[in-house]
Protein backbone atom coordinates (compact mmCIF):
# COMPACT_ATOMS: atom_id res chain seq x y z
CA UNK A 1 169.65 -15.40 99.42
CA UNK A 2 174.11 -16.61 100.93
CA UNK A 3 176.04 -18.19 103.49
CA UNK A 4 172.86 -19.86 103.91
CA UNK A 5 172.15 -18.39 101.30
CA UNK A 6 174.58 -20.99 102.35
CA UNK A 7 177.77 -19.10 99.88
CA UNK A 8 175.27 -16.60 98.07
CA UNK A 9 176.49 -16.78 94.43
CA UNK A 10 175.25 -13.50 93.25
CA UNK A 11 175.38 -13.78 89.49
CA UNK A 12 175.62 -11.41 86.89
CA UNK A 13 176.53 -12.42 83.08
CA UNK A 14 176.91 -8.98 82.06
CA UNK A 15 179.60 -8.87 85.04
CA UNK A 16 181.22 -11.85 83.63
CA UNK A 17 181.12 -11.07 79.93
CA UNK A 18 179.37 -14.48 79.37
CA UNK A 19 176.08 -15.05 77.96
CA UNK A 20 175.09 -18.64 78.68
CA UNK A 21 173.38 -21.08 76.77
CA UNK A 22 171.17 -23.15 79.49
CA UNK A 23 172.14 -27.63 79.79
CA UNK A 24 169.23 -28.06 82.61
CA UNK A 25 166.46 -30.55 81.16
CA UNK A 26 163.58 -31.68 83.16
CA UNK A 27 162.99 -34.92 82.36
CA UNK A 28 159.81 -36.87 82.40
CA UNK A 29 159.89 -39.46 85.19
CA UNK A 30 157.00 -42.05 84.75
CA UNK A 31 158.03 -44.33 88.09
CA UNK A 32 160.42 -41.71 89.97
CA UNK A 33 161.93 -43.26 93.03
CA UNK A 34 160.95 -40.89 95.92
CA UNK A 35 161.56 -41.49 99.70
CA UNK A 36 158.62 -42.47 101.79
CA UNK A 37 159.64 -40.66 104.19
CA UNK A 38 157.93 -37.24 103.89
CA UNK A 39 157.14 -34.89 106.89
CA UNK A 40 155.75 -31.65 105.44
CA UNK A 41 154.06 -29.27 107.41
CA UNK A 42 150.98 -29.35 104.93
CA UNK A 43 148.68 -26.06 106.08
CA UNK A 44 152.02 -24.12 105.93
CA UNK A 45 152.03 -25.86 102.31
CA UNK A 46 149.17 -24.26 101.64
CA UNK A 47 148.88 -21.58 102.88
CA UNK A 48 151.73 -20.74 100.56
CA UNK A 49 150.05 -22.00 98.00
CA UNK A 50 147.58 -19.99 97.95
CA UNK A 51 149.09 -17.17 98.94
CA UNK A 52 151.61 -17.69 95.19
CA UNK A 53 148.18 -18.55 93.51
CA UNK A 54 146.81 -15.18 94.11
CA UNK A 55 149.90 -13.42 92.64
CA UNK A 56 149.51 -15.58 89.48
CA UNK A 57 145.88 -14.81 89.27
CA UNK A 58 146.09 -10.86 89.72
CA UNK A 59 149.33 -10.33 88.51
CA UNK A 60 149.42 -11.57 84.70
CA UNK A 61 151.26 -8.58 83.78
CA UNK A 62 154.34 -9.76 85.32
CA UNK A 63 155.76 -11.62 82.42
CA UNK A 64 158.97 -12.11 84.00
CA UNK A 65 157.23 -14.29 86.84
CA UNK A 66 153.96 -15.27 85.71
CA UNK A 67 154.73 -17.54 82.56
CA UNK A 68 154.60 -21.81 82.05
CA UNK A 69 158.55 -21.85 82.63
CA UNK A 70 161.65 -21.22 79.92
CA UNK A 71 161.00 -24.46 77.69
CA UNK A 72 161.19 -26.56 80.12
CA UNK A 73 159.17 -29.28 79.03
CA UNK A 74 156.26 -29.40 75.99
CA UNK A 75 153.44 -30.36 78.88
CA UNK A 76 154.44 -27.93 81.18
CA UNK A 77 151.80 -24.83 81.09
CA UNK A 78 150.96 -22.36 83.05
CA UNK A 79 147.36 -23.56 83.36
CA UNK A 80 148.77 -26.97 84.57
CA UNK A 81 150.89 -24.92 87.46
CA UNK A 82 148.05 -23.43 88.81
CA UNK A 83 146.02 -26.20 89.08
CA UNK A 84 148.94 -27.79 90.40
CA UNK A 85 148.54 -25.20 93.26
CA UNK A 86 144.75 -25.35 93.80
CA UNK A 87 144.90 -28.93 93.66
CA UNK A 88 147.21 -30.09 96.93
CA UNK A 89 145.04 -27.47 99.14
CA UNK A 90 141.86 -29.59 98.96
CA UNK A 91 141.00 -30.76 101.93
CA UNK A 92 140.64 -34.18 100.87
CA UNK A 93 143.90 -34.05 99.18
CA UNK A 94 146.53 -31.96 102.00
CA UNK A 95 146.51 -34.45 103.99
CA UNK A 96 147.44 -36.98 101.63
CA UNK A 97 150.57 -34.51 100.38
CA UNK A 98 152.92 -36.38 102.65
CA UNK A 99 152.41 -39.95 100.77
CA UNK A 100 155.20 -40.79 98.08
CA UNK A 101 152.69 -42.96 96.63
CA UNK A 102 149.37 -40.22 96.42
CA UNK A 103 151.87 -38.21 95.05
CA UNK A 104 152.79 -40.89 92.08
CA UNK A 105 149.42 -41.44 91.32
CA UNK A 106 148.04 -37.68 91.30
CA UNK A 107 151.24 -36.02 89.61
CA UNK A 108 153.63 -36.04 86.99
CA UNK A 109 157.47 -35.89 87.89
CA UNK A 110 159.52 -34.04 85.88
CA UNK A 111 163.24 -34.59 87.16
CA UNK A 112 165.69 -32.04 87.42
CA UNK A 113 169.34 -32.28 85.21
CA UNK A 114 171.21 -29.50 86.83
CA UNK A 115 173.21 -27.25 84.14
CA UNK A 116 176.74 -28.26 84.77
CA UNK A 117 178.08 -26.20 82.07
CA UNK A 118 177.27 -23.08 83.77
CA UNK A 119 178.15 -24.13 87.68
CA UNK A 120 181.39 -25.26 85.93
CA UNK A 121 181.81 -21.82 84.36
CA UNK A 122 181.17 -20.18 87.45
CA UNK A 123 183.86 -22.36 89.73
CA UNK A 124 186.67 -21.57 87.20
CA UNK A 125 186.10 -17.67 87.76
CA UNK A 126 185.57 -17.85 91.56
CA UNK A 127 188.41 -17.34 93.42
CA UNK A 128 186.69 -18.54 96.72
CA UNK A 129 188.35 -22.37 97.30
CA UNK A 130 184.57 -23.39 98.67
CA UNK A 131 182.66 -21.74 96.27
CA UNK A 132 184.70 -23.72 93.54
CA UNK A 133 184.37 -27.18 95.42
CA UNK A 134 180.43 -26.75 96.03
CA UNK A 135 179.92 -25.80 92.52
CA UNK A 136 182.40 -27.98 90.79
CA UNK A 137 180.94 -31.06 92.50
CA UNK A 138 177.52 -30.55 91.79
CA UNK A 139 176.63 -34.32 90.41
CA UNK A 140 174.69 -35.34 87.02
CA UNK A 141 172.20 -35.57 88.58
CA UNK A 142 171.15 -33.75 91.32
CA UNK A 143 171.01 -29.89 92.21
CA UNK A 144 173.07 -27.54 94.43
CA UNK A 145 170.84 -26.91 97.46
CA UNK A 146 171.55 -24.27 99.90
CA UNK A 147 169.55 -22.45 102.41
CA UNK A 148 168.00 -19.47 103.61
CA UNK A 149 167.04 -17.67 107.05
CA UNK A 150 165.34 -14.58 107.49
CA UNK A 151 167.95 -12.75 110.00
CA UNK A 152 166.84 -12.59 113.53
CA UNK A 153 168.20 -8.85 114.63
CA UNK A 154 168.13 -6.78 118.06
CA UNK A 155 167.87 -2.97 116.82
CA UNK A 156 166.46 0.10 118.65
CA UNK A 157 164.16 2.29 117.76
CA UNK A 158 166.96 5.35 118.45
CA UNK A 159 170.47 5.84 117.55
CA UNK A 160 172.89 5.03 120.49
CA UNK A 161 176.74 4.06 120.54
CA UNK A 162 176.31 0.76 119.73
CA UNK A 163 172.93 0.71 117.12
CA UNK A 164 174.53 3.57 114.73
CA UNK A 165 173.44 2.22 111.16
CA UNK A 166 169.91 3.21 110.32
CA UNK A 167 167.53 0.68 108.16
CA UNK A 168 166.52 2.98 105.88
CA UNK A 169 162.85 3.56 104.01
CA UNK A 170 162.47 5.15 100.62
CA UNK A 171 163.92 8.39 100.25
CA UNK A 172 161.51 11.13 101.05
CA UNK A 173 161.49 12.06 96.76
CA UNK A 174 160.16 8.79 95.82
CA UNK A 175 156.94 8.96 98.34
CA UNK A 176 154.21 8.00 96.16
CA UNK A 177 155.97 6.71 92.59
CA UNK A 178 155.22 3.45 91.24
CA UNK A 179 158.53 1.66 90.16
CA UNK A 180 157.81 2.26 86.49
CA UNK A 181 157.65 6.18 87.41
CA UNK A 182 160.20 6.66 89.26
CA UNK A 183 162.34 4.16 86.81
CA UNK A 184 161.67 7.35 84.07
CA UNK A 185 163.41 10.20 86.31
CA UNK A 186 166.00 7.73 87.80
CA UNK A 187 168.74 10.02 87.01
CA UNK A 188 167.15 12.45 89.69
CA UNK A 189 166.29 10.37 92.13
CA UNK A 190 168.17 10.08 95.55
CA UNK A 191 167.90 6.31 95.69
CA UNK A 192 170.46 5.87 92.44
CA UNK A 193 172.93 8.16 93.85
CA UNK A 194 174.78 6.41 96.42
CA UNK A 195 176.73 3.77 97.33
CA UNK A 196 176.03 1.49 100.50
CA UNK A 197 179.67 2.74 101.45
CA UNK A 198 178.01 6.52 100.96
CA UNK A 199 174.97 5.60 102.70
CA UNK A 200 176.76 4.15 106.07
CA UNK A 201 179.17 7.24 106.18
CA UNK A 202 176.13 8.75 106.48
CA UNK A 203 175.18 10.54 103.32
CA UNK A 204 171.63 10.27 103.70
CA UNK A 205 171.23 11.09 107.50
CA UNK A 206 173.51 14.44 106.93
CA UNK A 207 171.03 15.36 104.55
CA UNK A 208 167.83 13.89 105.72
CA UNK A 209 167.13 12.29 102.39
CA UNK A 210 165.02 9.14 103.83
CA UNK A 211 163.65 7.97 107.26
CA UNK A 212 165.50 5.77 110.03
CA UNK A 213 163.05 3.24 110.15
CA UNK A 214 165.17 1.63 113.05
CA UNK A 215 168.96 1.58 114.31
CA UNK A 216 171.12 -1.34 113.60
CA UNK A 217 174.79 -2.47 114.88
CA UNK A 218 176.71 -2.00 111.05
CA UNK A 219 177.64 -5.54 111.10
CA UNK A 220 173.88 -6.53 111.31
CA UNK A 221 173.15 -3.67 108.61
CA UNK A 222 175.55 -5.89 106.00
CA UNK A 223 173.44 -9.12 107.29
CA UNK A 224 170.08 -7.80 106.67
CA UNK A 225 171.03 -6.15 103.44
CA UNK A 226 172.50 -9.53 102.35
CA UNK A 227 169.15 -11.60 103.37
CA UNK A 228 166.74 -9.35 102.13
CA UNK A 229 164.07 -9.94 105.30
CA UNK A 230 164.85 -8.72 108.82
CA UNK A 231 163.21 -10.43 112.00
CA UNK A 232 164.01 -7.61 114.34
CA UNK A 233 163.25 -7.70 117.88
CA UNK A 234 162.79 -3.58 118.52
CA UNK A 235 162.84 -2.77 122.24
CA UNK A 236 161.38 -6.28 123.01
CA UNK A 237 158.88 -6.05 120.15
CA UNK A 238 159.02 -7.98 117.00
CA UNK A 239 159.09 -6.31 114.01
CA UNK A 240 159.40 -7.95 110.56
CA UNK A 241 161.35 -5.61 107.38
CA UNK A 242 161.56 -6.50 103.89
CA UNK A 243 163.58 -4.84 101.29
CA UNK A 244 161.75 -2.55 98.90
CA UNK A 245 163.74 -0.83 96.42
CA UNK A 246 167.37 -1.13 95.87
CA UNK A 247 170.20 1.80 93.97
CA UNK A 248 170.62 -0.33 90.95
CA UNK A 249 173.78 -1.61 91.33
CA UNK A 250 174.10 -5.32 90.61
CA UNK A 251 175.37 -7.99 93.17
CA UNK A 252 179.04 -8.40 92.63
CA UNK A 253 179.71 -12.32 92.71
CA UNK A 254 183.28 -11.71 93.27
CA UNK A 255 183.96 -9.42 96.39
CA UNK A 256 182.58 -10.10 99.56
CA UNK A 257 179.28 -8.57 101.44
CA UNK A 258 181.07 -5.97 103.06
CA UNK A 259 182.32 -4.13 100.00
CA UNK A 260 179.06 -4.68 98.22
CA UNK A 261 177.89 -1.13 96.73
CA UNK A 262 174.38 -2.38 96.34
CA UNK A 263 172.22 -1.22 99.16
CA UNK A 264 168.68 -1.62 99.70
CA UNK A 265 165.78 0.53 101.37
CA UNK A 266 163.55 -1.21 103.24
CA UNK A 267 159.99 -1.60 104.35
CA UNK A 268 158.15 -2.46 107.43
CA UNK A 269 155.76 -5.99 106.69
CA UNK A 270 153.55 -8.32 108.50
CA UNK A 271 155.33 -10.87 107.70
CA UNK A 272 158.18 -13.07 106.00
CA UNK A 273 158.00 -12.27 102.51
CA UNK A 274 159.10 -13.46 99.06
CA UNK A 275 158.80 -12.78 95.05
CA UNK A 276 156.38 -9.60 94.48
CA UNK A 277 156.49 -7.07 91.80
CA UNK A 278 155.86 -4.37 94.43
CA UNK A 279 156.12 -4.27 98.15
CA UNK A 280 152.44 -5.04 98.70
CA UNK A 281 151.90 -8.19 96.53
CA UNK A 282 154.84 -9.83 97.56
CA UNK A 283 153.94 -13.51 98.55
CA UNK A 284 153.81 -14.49 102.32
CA UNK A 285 156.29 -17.19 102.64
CA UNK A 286 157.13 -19.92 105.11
CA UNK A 287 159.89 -22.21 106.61
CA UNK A 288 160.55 -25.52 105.39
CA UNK A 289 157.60 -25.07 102.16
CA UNK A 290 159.47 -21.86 100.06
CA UNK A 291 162.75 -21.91 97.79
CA UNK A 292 164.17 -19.35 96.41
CA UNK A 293 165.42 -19.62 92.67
CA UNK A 294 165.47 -18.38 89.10
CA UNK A 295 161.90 -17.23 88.68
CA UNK A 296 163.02 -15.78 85.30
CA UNK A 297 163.47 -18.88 83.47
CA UNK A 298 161.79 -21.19 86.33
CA UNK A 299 158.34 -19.16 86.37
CA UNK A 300 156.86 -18.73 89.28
CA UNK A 301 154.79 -21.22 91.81
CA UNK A 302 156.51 -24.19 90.41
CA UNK A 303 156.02 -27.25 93.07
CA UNK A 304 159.18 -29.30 93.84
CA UNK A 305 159.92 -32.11 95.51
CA UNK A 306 163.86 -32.90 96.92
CA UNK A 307 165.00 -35.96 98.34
CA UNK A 308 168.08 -35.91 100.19
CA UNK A 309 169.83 -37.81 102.81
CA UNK A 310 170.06 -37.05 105.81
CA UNK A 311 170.54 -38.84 109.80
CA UNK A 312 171.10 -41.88 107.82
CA UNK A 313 167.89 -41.74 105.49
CA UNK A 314 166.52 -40.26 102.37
CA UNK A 315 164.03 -37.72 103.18
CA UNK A 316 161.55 -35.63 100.76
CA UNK A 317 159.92 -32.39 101.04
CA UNK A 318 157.66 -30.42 99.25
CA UNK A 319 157.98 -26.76 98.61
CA UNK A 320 157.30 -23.54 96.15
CA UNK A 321 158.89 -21.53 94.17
CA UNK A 322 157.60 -18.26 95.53
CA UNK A 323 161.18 -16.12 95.85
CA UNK A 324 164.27 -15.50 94.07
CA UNK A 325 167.44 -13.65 94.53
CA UNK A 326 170.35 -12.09 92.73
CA UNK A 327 171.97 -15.41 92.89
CA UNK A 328 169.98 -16.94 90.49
CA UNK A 329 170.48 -14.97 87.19
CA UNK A 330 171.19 -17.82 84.65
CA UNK A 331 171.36 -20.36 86.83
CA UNK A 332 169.49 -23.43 86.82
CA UNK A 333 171.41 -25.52 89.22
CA UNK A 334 170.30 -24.43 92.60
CA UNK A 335 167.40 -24.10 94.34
CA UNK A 336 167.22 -21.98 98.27
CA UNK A 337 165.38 -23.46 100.84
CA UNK A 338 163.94 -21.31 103.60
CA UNK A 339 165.17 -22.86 106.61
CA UNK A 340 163.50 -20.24 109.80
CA UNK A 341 164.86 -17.62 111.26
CA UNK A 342 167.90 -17.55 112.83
CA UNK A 343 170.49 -14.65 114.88
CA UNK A 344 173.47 -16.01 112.89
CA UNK A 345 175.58 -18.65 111.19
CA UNK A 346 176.55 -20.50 114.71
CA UNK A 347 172.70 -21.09 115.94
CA UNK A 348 171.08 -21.83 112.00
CA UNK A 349 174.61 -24.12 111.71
CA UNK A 350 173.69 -25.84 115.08
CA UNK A 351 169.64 -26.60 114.07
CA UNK A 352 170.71 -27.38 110.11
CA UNK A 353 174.43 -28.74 110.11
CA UNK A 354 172.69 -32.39 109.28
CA UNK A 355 171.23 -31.56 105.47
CA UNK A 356 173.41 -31.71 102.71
CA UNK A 357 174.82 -29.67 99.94
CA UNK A 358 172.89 -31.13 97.16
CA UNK A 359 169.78 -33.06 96.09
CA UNK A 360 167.72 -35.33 93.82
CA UNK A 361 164.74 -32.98 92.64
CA UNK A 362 161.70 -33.17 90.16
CA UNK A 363 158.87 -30.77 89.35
CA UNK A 364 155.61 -31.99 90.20
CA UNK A 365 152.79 -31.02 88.13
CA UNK A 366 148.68 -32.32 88.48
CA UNK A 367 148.33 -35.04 86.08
């Protein structure tokens, strides 16, 4: 998730050689000071809601998702989160999820201390001058928030001149393998072999190793690959692709996405998607309600509030932790917000360029 993922600070603490000891708290508010002023689309609130309740609910096996949260407060449980979830899609409470003050009476704020330490750590080893001011500026007390758009593409359904980079499914050996099976015979597998740098030479094409889903310009290939979701219009159809299975080579926080060797295969979806363990239980997300974040240590379908300021005023939303990205591994200063869909930096800069790079946050659990 990235220039929007604004500067996507893909992570890795093996990378690094630095195993970090967490500073985030989340700190029992008992009268938080929230803005009033709250305009949250509250059936797209819910629906993704619902949508992250029935991944908790059916997929309990995921222990690196499904779980109360890494210590991050005594009261906070699992239990609490999901009826956290159920709770705000009653009909007699949605439309009540825009008032500060139903909210102070029905929940319990925990607020967010971002972990400086590590966003410190992180600015001394980039070498990127905006990367280090964005992190290095984080304040006490509020949390780096950057944003996310699934990328609006033009692709055809054929190779021509101009659309010469296929999006590419699963190779053709891992057709029917569950990720745990095909995890066991890795080492044979097509899908560890190669490099994205191997793949858009054309490695797999020569050899007709996977399928062209469709045919992208290579510039949009690098886009897609670093966003994760494709919103492709396909000879004036809209199509929607999600990543499904990636080579196993970690996000390099250093280099840029161009000389990334990570490269992802992809699926065609129904829609935008987030967190799943497998392609078909990811969780259907939406603009404005979704961030992205560290669902390791966060657990997921946390609710959060931000406030930020913004067109002279201090604004709140609402949204769910239902996604995560690379950029998150030990990391518990940021959170991602899904911001639409957009064809590139200039047009999501030109409908976003008013919100800011960080803000106030809490957790908001049913009392």
């Amino acid at each position: 998730m990235k220039v929007k993922r604004l500067f996507y600070l893909g992570i890795s603490c093996c990378l690094l050689g630095f195993i970090p000891v967490t500073l985030a708290e989340f700190i029992r508010a008992k009268e938080p000071k929230i803005s009033t002023n709250m305009h949250i689309d509250v059936n797209a609130l819910c629906r993704v809601s619902k949508s992250t309740q029935a991944y908790l609910t059916q997929h309990q096996d995921d222990k690196f998702a499904v779980h109360s949260g890494d210590n991050l407060a005594p009261d906070v449980t699992l239990k609490r989160v999901q009826e956290t979830l159920a709770f705000m899609c009653l009909p007699a409470n949605k439309s009540q999820m825009n008032n500060s003050e139903f909210l102070k009476q029905k929940f319990d704020f925990y607020r967010w201390i971002p972990d400086k330490k590590q966003a410190d750590f992180l600015a001394s080893k980039s070498t990127n001058d905006v990367k280090t001011r964005l992190l290095t500026n984080i304040p006490k007390d509020k949390i780096f928030l950057t944003k996310y758009y699934t990328k609006l593409l033009n692709a055809s359904s054929v190779r021509t001149e101009k659309f010469n980079q296929a999006l590419y499914a699963l190779p053709h050996d891992e057709h029917g393998l569950t990720l745990e099976a095909a995890d066991l015979i890795k080492h044979k597998l097509t899908r560890f072999k190669y490099t994205r740098q191997d793949v858009i030479k054309g490695v797999l094409l020569d050899k007709e190793l996977a399928k062209p889903l469709i045919w992208l310009t290579e510039a949009a290939l690098h886009d897609v690959l670093l966003q994760g979701t494709g919103v492709v219009k396909v000879d004036g159809t809209i199509r929607y692709f999600n990543v499904h299975r990636n080579n196993g080579i970690v996000y390099d926080y250093g280099i840029g996405k161009t000389e990334q060797a990570r490269y992802w295969y992809f699926a065609e979806v129904p829609n935008v998607l987030g967190y799943g363990k497998t392609l078909d239980s990811k969780i259907a997300i939406e603009t404005d309600v979704a961030f992205a974040g560290n669902v390791k240590a966060l657990g997921l379908g946390k609710l959060f509030l931000i406030n930020y300021k913004a067109e002279g005023a201090i604004q709140g939303k609402l949204g769910i932790l239902a996604d995560q990205g690379g950029a998150f591994d030990n990391n518990l200063f940021q959170l991602d917000w899904l911001k639409g869909s957009y064809y590139g930096w200039k047009d999501y800069y030109q409908a976003n360029k008013q919100l800011p790079d960080y803000a106030s946050a809490w957790l908001l659990l049913k009392k």
